[in-house]
N, C-alpha and C. Protein backbone atom coordinates (compact mmCIF):
# COMPACT_ATOMS: atom_id res chain seq x y z
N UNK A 1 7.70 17.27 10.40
CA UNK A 1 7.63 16.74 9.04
C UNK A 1 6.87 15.41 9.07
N UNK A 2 5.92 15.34 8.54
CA UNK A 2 4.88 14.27 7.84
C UNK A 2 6.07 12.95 7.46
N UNK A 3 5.77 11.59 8.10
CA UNK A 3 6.08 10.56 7.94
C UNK A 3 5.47 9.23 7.55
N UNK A 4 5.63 8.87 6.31
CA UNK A 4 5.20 7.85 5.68
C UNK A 4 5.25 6.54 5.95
N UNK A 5 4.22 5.61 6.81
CA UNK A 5 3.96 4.13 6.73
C UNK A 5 2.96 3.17 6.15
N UNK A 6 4.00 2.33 5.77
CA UNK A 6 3.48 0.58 4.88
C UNK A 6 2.50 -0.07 6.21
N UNK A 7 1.13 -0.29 5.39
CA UNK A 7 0.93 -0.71 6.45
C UNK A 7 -0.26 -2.13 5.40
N UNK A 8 0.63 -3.31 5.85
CA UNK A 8 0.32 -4.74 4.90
C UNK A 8 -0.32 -5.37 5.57
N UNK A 9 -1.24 -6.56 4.90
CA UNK A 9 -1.48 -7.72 5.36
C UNK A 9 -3.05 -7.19 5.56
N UNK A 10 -4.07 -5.93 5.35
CA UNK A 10 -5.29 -5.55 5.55
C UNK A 10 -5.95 -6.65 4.78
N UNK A 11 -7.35 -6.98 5.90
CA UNK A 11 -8.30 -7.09 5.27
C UNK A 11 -8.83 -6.79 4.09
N UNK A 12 -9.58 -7.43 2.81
CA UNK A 12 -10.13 -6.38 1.83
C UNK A 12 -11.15 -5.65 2.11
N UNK A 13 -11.81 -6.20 3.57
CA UNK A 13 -12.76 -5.14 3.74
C UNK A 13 -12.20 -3.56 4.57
N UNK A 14 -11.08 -3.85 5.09
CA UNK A 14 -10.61 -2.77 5.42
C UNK A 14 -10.71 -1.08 4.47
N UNK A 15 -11.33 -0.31 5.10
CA UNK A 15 -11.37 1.11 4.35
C UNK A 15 -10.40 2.47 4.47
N UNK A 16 -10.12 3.14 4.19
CA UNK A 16 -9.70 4.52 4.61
C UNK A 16 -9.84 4.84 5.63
N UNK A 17 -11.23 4.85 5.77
CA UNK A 17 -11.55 5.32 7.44
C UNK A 17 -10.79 4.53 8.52
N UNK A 18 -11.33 3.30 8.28
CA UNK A 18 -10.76 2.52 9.03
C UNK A 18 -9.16 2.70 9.62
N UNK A 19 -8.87 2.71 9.04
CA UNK A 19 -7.23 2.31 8.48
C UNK A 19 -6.85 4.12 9.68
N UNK A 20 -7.38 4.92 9.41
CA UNK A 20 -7.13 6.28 9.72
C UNK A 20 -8.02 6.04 11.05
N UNK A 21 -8.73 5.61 11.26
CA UNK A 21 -9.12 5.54 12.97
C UNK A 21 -8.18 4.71 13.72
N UNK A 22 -7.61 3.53 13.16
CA UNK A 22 -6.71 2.97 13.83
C UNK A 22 -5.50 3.62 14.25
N UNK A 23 -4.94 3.92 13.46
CA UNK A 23 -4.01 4.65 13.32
C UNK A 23 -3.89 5.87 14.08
N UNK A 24 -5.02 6.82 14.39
CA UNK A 24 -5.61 8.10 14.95
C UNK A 24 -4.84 7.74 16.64
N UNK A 25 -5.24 6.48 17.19
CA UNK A 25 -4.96 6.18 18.71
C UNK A 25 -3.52 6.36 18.81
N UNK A 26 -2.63 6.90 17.52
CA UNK A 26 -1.14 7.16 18.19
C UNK A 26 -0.94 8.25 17.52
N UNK A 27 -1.72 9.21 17.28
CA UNK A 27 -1.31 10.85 17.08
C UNK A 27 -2.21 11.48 15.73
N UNK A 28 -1.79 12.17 15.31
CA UNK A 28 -2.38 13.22 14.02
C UNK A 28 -2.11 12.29 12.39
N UNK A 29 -3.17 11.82 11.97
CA UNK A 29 -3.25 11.15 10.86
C UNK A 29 -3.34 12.19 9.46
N UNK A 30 -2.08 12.28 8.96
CA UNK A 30 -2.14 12.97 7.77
C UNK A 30 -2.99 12.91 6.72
N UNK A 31 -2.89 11.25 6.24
CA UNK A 31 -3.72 10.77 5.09
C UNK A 31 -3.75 9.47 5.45
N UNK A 32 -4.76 8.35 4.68
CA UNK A 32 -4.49 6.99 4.98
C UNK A 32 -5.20 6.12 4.11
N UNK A 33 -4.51 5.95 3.19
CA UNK A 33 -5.13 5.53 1.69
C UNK A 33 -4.84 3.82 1.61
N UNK A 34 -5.84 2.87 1.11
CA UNK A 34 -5.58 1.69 0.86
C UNK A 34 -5.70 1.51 -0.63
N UNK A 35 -4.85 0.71 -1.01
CA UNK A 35 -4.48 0.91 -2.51
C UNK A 35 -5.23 -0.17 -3.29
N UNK A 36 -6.05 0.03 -4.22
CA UNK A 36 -7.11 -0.87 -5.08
C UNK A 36 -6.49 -1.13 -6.27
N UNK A 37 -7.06 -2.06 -6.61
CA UNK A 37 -6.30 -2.93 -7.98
C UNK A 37 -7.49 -2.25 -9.10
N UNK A 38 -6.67 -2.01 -10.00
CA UNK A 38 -7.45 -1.13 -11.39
C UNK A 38 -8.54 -1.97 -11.66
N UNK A 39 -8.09 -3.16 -11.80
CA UNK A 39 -8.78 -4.15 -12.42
C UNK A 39 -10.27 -4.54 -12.25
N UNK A 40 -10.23 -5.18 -10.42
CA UNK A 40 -10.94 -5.58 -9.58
C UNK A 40 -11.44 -4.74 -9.19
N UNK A 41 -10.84 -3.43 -8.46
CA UNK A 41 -11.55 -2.41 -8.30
C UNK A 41 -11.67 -2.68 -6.58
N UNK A 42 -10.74 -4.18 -5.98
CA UNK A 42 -10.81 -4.24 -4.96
C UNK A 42 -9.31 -3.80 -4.23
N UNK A 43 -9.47 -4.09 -2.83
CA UNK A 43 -8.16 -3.78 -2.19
C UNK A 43 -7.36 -4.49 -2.71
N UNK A 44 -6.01 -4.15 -2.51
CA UNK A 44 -5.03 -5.07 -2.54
C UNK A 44 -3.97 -5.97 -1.77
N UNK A 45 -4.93 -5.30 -0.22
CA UNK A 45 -4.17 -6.10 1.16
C UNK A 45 -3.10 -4.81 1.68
N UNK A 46 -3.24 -3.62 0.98
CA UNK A 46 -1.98 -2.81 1.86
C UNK A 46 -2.52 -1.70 1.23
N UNK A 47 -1.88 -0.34 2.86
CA UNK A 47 -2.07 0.64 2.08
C UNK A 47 -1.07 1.60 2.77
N UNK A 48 -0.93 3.01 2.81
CA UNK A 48 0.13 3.68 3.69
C UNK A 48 -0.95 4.95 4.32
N UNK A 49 0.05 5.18 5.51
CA UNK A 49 -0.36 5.60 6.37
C UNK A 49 0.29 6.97 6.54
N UNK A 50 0.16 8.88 6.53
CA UNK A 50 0.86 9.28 6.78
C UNK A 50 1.01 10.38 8.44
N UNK A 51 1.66 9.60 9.17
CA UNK A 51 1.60 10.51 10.47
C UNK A 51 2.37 11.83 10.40
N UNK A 52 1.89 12.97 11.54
CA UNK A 52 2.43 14.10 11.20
C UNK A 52 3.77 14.39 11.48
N UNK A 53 4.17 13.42 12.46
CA UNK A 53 5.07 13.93 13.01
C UNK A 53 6.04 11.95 12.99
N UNK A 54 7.74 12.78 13.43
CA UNK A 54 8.26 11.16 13.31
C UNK A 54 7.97 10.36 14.21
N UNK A 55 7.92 11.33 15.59
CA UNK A 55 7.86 10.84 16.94
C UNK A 55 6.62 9.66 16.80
N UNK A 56 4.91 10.66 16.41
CA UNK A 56 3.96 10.10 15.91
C UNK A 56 4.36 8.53 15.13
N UNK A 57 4.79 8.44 14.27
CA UNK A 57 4.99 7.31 13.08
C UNK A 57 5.44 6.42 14.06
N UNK A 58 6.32 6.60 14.53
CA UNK A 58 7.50 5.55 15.64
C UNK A 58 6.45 4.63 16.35
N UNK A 59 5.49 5.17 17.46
CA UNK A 59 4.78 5.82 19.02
C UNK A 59 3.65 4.27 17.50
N UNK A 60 3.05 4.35 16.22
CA UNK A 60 1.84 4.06 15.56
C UNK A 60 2.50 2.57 14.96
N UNK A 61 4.26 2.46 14.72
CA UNK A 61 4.64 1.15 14.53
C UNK A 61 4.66 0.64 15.84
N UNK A 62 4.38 1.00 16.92
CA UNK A 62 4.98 0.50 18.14
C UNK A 62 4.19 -0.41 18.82
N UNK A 63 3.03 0.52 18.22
CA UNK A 63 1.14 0.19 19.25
C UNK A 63 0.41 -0.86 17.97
N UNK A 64 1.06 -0.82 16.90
CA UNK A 64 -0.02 -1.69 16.09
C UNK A 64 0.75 -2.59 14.74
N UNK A 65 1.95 -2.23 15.14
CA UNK A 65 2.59 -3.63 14.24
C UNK A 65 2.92 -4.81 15.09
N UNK A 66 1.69 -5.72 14.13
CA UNK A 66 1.47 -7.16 14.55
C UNK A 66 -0.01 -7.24 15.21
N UNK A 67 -0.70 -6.14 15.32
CA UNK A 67 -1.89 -6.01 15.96
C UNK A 67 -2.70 -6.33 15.26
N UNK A 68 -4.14 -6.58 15.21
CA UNK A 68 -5.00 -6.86 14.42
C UNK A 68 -6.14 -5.85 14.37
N UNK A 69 -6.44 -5.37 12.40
CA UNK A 69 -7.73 -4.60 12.39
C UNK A 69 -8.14 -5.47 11.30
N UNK A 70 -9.40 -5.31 11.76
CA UNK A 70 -10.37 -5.72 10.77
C UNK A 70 -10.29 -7.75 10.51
N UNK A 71 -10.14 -8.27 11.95
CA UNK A 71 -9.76 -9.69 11.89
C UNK A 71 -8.63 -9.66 11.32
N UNK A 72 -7.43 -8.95 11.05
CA UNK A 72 -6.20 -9.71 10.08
C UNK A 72 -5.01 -8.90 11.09
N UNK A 73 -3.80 -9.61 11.05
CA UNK A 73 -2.75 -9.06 12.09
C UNK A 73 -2.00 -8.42 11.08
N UNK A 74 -1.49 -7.28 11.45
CA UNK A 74 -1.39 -6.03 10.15
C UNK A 74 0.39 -5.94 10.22
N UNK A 75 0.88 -5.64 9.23
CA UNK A 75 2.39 -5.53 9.55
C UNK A 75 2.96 -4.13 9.17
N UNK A 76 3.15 -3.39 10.11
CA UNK A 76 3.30 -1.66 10.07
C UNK A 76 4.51 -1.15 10.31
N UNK A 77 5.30 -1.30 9.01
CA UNK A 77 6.84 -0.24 8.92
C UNK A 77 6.99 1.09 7.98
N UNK A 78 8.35 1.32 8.19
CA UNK A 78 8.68 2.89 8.01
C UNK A 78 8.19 2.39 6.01
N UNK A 79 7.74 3.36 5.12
CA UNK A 79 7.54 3.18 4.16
C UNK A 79 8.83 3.50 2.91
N UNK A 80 9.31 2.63 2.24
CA UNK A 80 11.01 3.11 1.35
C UNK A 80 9.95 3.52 0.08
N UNK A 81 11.08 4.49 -0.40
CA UNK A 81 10.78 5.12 -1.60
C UNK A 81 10.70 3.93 -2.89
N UNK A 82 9.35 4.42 -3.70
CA UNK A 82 8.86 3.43 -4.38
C UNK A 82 10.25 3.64 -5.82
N UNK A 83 11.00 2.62 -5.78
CA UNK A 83 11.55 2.01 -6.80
C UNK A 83 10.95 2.28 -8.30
N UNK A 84 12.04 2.68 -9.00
CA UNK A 84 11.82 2.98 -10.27
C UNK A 84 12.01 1.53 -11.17
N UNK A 85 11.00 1.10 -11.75
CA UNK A 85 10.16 -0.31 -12.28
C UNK A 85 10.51 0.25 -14.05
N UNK A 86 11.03 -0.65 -15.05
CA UNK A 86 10.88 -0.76 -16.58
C UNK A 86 9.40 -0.58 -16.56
N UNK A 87 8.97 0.40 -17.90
CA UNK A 87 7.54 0.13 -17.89
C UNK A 87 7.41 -0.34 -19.41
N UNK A 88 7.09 -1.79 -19.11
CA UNK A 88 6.32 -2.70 -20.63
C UNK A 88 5.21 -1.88 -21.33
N UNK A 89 5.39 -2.38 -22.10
CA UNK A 89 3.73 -1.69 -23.08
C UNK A 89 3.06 -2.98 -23.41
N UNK A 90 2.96 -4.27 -22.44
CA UNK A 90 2.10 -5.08 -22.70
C UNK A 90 2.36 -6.55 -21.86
N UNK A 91 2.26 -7.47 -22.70
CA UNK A 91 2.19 -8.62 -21.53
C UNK A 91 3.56 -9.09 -21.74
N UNK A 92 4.01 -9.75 -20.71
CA UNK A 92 5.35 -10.81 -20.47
C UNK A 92 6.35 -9.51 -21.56
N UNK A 93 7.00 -10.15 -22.13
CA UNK A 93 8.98 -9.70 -22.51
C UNK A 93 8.65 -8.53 -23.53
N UNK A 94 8.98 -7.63 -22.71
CA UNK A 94 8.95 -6.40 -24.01
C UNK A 94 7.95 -5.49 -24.03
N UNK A 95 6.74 -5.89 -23.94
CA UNK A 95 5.60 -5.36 -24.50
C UNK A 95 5.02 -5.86 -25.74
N UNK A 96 5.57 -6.96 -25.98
CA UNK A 96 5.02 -7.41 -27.57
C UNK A 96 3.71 -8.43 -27.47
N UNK A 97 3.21 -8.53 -25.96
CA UNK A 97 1.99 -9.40 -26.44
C UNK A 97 2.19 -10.84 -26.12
N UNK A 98 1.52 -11.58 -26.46
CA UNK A 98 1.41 -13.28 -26.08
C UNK A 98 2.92 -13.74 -27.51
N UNK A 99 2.37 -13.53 -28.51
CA UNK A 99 3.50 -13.42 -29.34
C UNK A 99 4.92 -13.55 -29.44
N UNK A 100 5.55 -12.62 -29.06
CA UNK A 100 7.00 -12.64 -29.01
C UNK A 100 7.50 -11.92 -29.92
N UNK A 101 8.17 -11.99 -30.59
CA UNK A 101 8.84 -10.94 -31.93
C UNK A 101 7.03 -11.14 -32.85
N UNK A 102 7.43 -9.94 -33.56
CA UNK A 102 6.23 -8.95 -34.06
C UNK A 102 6.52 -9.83 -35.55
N UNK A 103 5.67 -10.07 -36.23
CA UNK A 103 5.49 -10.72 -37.62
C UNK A 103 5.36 -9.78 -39.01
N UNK A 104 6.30 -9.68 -40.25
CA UNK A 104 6.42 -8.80 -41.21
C UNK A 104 4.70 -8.89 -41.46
N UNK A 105 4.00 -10.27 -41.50
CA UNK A 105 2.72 -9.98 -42.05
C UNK A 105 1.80 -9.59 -41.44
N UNK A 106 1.71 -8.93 -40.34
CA UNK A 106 0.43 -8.42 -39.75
C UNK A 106 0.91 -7.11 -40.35
C-alpha cells in the first residue's frame, strides 16, 4: 500500500521531477507533486511525496530528512490527513469583505 510524505522547506526552484528523483534513491516513487500558490503561480516551499510501499516511505524519511535538495535542508515526515478548514466566501470574518456587517443601502 502506497504511503504518503510531507516533504517542507523546498526550494521554489525545486520541481516535480526533482523532488521524484530525490526521492527515487529510496525505492518506487508513486507521485511527487509540489504545491503552487493560485495566485503567484509559484511554489509554496512544500510538496508530498507518494512511496509505494511503507517499508519504502520509512527507508526515504531516513536517507533525506534534514538533507539538502536544491540548496535548502528539506524536512521529510509521514503526511496527516488534511484537516477539515471553515470555508469563508471572502476576506477576514465571515466572508463579508473589508466591511464587516453588510449595509441595508447597498
Amino acid at each position: 500500500m502506497a504511503k504518503k510524505l510531507f516533504v517542507g522547506g523546498l526550494s521554489y526552484d525545486t520541481t516535480d521531477a526533482t523532488l521524484k528523483d530525490a526521492f527515487a534513491q529510496a525505492g518506487t516513487v508513486e507521485s511527487a507533486v509540489i504545491i503552487i500558490d493560485k495566485m503567484s503561480g509559484r511554489s509554496k516551499g512544500f510538496g508530498f511525496v507518494e512511496m509505494s510501499t511503507e517499508e519504502e516511505a520509512k527507508k526515504a524519511i531516513e536517507m533525506l530528512n534534514g538533507k539538502e535538495i536544491d540548496g535548502r535542508n528539506v524536512t521529510v515526515n509521514e503526511a496527516r490527513p488534511m484537516e477539515s478548514r471553515p470555508r469563508g466566501g471572502g476576506f477576514g470574518r465571515g466572508g463579508r469583505g473589508f466591511g464587516g456587517e453588510r449595509s441595508e443601502r447597498w
